[in-house]
PDB file of N, CA and C in Angstrom:
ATOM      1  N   UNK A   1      -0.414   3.246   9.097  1.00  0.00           N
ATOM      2  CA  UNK A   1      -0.571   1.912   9.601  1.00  0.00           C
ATOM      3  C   UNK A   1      -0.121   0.865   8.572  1.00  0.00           C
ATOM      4  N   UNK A   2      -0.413   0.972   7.377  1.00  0.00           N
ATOM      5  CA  UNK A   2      -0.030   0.249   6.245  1.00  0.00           C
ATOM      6  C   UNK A   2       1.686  -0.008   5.983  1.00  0.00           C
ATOM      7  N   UNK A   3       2.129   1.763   6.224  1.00  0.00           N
ATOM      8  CA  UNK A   3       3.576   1.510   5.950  1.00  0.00           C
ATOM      9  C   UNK A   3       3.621   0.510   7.434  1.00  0.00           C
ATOM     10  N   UNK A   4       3.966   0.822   8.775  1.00  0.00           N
ATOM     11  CA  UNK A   4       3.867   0.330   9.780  1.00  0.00           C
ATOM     12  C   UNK A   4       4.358  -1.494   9.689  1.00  0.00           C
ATOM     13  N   UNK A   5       3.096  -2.048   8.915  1.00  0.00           N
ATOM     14  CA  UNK A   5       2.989  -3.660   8.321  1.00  0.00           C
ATOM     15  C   UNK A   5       3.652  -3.489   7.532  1.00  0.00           C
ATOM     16  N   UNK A   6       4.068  -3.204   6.561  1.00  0.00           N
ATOM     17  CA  UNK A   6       4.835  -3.096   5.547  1.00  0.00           C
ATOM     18  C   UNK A   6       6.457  -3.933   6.241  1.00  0.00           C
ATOM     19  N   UNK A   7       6.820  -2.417   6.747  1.00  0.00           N
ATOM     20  CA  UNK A   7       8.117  -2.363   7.400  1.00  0.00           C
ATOM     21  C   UNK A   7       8.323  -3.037   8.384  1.00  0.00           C
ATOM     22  N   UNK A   8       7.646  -4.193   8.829  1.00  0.00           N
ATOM     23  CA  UNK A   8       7.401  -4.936  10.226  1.00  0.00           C
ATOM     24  C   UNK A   8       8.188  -6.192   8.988  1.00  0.00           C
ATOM     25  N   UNK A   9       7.535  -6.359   8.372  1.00  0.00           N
ATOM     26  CA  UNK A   9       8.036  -7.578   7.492  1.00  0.00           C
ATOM     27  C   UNK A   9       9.060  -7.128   6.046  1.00  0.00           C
ATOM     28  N   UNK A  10       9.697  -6.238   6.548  1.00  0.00           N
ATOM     29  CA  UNK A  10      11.435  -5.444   6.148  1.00  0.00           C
ATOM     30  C   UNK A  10      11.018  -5.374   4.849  1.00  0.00           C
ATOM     31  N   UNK A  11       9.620  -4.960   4.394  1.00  0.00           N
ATOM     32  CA  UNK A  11       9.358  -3.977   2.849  1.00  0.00           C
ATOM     33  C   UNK A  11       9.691  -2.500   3.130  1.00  0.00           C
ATOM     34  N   UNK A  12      10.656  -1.937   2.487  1.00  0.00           N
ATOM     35  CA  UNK A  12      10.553  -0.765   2.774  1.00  0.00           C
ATOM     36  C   UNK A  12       9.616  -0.101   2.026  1.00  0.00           C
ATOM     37  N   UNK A  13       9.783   1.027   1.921  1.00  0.00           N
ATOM     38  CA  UNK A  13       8.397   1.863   1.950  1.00  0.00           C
ATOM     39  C   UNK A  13       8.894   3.437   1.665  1.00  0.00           C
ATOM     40  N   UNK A  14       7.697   4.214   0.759  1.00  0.00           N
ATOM     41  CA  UNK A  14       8.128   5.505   0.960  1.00  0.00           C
ATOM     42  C   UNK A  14       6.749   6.630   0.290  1.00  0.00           C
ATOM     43  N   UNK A  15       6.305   7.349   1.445  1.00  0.00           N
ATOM     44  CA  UNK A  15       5.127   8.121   0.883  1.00  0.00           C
ATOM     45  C   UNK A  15       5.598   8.971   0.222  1.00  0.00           C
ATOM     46  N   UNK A  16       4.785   9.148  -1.323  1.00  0.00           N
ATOM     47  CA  UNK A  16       4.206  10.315  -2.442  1.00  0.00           C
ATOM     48  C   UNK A  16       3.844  11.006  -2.238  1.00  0.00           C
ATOM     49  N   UNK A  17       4.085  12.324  -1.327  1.00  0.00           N
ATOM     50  CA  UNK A  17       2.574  13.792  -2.123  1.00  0.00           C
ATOM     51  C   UNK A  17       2.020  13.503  -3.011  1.00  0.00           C
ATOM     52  N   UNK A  18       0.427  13.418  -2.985  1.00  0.00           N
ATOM     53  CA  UNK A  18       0.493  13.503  -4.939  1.00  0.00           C
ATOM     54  C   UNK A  18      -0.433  15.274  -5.169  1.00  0.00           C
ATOM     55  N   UNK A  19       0.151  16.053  -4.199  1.00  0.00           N
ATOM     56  CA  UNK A  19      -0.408  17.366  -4.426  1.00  0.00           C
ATOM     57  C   UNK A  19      -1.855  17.528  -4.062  1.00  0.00           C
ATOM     58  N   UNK A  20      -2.515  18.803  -3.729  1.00  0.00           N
ATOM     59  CA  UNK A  20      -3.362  19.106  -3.556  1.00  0.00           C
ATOM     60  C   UNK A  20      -4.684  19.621  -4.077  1.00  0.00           C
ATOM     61  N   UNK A  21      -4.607  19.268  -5.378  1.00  0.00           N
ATOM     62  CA  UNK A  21      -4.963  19.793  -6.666  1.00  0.00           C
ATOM     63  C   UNK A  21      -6.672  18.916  -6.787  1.00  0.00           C
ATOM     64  N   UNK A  22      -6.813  17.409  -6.370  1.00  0.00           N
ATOM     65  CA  UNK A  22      -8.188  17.088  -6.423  1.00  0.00           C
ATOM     66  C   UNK A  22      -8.774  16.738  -4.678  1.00  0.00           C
ATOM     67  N   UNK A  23      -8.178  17.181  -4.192  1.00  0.00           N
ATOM     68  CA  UNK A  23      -8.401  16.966  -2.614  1.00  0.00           C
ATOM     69  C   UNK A  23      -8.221  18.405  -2.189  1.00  0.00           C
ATOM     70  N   UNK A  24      -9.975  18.404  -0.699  1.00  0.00           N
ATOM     71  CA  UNK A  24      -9.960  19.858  -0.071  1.00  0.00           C
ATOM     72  C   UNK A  24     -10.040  19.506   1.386  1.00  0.00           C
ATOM     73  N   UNK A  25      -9.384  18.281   1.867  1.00  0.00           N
ATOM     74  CA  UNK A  25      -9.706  18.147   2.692  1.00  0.00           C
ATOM     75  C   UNK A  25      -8.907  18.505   3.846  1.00  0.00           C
ATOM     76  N   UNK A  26      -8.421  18.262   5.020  1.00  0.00           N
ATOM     77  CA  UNK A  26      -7.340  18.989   6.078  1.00  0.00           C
ATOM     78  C   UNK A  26      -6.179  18.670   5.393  1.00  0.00           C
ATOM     79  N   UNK A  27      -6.065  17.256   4.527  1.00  0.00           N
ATOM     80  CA  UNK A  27      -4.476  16.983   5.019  1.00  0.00           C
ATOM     81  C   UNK A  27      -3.985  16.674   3.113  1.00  0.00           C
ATOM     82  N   UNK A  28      -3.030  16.619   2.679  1.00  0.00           N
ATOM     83  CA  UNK A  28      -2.693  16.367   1.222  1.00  0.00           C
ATOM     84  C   UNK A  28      -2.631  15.022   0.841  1.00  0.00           C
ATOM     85  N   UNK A  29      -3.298  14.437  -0.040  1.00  0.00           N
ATOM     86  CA  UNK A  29      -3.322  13.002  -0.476  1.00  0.00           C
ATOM     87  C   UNK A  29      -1.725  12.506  -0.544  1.00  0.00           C
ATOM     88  N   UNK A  30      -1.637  11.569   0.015  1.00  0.00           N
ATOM     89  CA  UNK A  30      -0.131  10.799   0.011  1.00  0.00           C
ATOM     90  C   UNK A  30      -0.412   8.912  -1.080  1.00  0.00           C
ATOM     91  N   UNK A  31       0.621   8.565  -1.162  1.00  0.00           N
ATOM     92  CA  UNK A  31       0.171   7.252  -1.853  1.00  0.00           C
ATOM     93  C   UNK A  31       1.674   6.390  -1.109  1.00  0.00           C
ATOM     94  N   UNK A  32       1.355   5.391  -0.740  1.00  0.00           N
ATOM     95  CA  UNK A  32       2.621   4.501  -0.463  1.00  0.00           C
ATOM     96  C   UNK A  32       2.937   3.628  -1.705  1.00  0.00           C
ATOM     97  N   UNK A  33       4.534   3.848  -1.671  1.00  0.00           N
ATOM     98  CA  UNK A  33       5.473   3.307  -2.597  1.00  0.00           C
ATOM     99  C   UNK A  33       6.534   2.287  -2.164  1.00  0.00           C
ATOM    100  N   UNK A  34       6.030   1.183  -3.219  1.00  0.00           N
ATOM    101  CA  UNK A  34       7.397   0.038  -2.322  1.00  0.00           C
ATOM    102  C   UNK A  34       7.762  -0.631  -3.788  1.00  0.00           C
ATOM    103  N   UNK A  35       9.101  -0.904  -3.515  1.00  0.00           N
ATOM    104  CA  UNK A  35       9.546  -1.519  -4.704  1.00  0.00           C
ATOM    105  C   UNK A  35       8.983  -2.367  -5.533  1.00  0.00           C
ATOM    106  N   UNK A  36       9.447  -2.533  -6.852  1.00  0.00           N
ATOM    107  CA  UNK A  36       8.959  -3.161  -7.564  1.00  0.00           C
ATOM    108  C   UNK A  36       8.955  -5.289  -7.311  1.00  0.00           C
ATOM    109  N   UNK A  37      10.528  -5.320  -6.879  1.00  0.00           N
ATOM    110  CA  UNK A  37      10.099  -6.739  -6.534  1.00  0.00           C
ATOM    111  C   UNK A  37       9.743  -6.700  -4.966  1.00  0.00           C
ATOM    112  N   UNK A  38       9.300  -5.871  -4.245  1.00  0.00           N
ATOM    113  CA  UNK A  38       8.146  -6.269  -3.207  1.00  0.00           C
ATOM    114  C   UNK A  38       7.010  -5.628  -3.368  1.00  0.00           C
ATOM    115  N   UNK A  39       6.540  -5.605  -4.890  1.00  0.00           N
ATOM    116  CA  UNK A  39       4.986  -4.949  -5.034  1.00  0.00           C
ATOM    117  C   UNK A  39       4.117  -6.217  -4.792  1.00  0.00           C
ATOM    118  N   UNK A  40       4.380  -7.560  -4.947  1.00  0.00           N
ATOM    119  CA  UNK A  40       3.536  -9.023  -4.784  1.00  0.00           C
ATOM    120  C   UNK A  40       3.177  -9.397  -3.892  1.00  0.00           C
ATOM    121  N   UNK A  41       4.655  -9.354  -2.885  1.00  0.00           N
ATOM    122  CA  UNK A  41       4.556  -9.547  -1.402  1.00  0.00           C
ATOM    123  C   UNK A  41       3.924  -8.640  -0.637  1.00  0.00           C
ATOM    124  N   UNK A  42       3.758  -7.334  -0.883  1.00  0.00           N
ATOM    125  CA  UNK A  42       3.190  -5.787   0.035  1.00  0.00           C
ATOM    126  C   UNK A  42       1.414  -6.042  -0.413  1.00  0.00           C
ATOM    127  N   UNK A  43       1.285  -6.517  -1.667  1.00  0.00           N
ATOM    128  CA  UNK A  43      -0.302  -6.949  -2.020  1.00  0.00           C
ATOM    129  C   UNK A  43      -0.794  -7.679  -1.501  1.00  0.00           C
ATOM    130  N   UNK A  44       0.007  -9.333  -1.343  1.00  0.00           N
ATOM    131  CA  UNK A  44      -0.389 -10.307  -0.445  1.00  0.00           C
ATOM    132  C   UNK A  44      -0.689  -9.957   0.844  1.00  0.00           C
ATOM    133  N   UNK A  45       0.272  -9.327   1.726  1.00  0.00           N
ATOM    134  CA  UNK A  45      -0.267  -8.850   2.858  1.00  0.00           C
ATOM    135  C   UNK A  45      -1.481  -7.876   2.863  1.00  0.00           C
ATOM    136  N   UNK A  46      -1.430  -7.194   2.310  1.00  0.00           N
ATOM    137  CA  UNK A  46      -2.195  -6.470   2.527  1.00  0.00           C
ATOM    138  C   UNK A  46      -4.069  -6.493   1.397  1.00  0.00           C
ATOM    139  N   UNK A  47      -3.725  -7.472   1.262  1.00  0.00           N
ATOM    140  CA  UNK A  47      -5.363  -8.142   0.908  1.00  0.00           C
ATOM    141  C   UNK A  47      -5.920  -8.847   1.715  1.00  0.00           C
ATOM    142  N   UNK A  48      -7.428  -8.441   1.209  1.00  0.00           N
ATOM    143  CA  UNK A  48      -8.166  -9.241   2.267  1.00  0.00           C
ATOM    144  C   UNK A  48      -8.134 -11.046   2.754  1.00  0.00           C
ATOM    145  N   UNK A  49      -8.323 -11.705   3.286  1.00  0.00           N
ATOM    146  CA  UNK A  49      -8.624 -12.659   3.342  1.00  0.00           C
ATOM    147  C   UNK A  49      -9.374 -13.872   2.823  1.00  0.00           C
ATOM    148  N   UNK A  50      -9.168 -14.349   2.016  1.00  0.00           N
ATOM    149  CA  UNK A  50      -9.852 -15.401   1.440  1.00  0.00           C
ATOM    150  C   UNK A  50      -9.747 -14.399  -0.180  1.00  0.00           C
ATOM    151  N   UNK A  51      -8.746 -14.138  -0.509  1.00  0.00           N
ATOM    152  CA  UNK A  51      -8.692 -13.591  -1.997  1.00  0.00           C
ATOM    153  C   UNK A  51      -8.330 -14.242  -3.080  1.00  0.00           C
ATOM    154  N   UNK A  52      -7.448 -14.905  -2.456  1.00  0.00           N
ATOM    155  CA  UNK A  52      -7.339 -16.029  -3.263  1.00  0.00           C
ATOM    156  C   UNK A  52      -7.858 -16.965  -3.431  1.00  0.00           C
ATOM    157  N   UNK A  53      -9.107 -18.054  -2.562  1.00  0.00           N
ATOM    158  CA  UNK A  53      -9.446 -18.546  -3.187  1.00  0.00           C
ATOM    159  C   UNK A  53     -10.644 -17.821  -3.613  1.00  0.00           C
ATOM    160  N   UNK A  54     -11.125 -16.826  -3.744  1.00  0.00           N
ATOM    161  CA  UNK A  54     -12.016 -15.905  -5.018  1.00  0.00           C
ATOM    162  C   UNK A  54     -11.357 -16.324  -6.460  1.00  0.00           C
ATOM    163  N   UNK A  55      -9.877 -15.831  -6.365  1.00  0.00           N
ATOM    164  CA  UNK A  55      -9.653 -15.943  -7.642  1.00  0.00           C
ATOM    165  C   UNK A  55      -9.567 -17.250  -8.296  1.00  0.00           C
ATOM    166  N   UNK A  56      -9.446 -18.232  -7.929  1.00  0.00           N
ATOM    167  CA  UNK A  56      -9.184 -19.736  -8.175  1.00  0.00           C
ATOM    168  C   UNK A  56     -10.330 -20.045  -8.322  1.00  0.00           C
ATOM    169  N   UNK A  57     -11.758 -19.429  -7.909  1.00  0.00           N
ATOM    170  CA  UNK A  57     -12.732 -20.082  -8.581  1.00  0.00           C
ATOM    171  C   UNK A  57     -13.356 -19.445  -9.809  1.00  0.00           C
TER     172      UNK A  57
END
């Protein structure tokens, strides 16, 4: 769902295996990867609401 938003607003995107080694659960831990100059913009979206002004105070 994350990549999904991501790629709706033309960040591309690309899931990690990161192996199965600390996870037993059905499926293998993945991590999403997006470039470095859209790591700001992929954060902004995808933070919560009202985060910023948290940080400003």
């Amino acid at each position: 769902m994350l990549q999904q938003l991501l790629e709706a607003h033309q960040i591309p995107t690309r899931l990690v295996d990161l192996g199965v080694a600390p996870y037993f659960g059905m499926a293998s831990p993945t991590a999403l990867q997006v470039r470095l100059e859209d790591q700001q913009i992929a954060l902004d979206l995808l933070s919560p609401i009202g985060r910023e002004e948290e940080e400003d105070s």
